[in-house]
Protein backbone atom coordinates (compact mmCIF):
# COMPACT_ATOMS: atom_id res chain seq x y z
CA UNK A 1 104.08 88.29 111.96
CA UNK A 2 103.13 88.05 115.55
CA UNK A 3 104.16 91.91 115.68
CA UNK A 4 101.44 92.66 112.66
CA UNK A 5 99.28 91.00 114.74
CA UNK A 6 100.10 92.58 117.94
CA UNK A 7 99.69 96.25 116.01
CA UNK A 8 96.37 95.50 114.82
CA UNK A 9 94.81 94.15 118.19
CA UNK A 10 96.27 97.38 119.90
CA UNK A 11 94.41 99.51 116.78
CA UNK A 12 91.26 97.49 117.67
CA UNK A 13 91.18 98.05 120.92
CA UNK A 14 92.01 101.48 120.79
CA UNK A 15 88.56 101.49 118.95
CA UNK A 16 86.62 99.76 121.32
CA UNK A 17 88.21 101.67 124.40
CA UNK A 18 87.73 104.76 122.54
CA UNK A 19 83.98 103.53 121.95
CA UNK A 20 83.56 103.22 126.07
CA UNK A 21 85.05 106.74 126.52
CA UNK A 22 82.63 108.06 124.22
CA UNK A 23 80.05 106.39 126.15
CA UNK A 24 81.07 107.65 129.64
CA UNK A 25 81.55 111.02 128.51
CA UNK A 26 77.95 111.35 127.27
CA UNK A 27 76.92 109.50 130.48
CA UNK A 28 79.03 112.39 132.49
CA UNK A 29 77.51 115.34 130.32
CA UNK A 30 73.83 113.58 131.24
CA UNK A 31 74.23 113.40 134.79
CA UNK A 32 76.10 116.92 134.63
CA UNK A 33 73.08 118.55 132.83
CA UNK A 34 70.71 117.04 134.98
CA UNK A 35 72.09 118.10 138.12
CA UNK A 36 72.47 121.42 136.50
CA UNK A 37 68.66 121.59 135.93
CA UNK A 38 68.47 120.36 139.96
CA UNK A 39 70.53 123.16 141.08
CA UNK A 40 68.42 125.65 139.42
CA UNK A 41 65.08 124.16 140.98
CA UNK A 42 66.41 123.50 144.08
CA UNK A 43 68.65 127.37 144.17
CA UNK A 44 64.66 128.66 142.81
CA UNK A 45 62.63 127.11 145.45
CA UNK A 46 64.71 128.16 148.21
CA UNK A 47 64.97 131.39 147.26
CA UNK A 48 61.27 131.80 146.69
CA UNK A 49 60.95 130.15 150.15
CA UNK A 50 62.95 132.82 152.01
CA UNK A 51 61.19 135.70 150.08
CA UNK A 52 57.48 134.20 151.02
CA UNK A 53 59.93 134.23 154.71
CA UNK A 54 60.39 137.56 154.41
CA UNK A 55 57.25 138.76 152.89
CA UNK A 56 55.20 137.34 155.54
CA UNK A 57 57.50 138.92 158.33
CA UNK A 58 56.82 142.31 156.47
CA UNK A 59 60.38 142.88 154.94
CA UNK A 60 60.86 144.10 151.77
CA UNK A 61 63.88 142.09 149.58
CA UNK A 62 64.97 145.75 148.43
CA UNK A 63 67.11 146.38 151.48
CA UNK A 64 70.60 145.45 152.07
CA UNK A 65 70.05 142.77 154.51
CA UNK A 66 68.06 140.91 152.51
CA UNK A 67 69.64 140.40 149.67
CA UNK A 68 72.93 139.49 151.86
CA UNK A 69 70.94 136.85 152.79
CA UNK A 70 69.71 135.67 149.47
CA UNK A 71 72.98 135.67 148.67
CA UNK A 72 74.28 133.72 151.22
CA UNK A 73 71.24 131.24 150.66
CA UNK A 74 72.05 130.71 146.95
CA UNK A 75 75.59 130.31 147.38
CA UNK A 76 75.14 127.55 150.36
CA UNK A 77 72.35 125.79 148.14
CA UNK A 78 75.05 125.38 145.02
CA UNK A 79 77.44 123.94 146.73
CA UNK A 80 77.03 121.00 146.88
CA UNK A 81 76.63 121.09 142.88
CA UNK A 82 79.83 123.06 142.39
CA UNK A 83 81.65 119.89 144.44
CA UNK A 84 79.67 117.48 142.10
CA UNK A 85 80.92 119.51 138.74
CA UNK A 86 84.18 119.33 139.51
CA UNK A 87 84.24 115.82 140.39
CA UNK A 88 82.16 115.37 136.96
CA UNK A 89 84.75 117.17 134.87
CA UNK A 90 87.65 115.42 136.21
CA UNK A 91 85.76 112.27 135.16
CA UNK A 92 85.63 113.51 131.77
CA UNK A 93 89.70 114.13 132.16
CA UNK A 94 90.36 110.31 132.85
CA UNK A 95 88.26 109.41 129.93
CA UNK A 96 90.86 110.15 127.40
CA UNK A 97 92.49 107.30 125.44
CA UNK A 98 95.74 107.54 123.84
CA UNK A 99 95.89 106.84 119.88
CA UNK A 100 98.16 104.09 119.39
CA UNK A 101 101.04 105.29 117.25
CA UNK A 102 102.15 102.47 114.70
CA UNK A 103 105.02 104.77 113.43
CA UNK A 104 106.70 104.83 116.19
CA UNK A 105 106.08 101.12 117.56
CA UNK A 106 107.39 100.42 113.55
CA UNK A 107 110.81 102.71 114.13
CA UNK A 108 111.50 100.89 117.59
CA UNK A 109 111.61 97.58 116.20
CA UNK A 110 113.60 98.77 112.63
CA UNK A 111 116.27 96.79 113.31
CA UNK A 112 114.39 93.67 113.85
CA UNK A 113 112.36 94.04 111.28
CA UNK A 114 114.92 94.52 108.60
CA UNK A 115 117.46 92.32 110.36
C-alpha cells in the first residue's frame, strides 16, 4: 500500500514539476524574444549612427572600407546577445523533467509484490 501511494505522489509531482518547466520555458522564450527585438534596435541604431558618421565625413558606405566596418560594428554589437542566447537555450535544456515510469518501478519490486 505505502508503494501505491509512493507511485502516485511521484505521478503528481511529475505534474506539478512538469507544470513549473512549462512555466520557465515560456519565461525563457519571453526574455529570449525580447532581447532578440533589443539586438535588432540596438544592431539598427548603431549602424545608422556610423553611416550618419560617415555621411557627414563625406564617405560613401559603397566602398570596401566601409562596409568592413559595418561589419565589424554589427558583429561587436551582437555579442553580447549571442552570449545571452546560448546561456538562454541551455536554460531551456535543464528544464526537462523525466516521466516517471510505473512499469518499471512495478517490475523492480515483482518479487515483493507477489511474494
Amino acid at each position: 500500500m505505502a508503494q501505491l501511494v509512493s507511485d502516485v505522489t511521484e505521478i503528481l509531482d511529475y505534474k506539478d514539476n512538469k507544470k513549473q518547466a512549462k512555466t520557465q520555458r515560456n519565461a525563457i522564450l519571453q526574455q529570449m524574444a525580447s532581447d532578440e527585438k533589443d539586438k535588432k534596435n540596438l544592431v539598427n541604431k548603431a549602424l545608422a549612427s556610423q553611416r550618419a558618421k560617415y555621411g557627414a565625413s563625406g564617405m560613401s558606405l559603397r566602398g570596401q572600407t566601409a562596409g568592413a566596418v559595418l561589419t565589424r560594428l554589427k558583429s561587436e554589437t551582437e555579442e553580447p546577445y549571442k552570449k545571452k542566447r546560448q546561456s538562454n537555450l541551455e536554460k531551456l535544456k535543464a528544464t526537462r523533467v523525466s516521466k516517471p515510469n510505473l512499469l518499471k518501478s512495478i517490475l523492480s519490486r515483482f518479487d515483493n509484490l507477489v511474494g
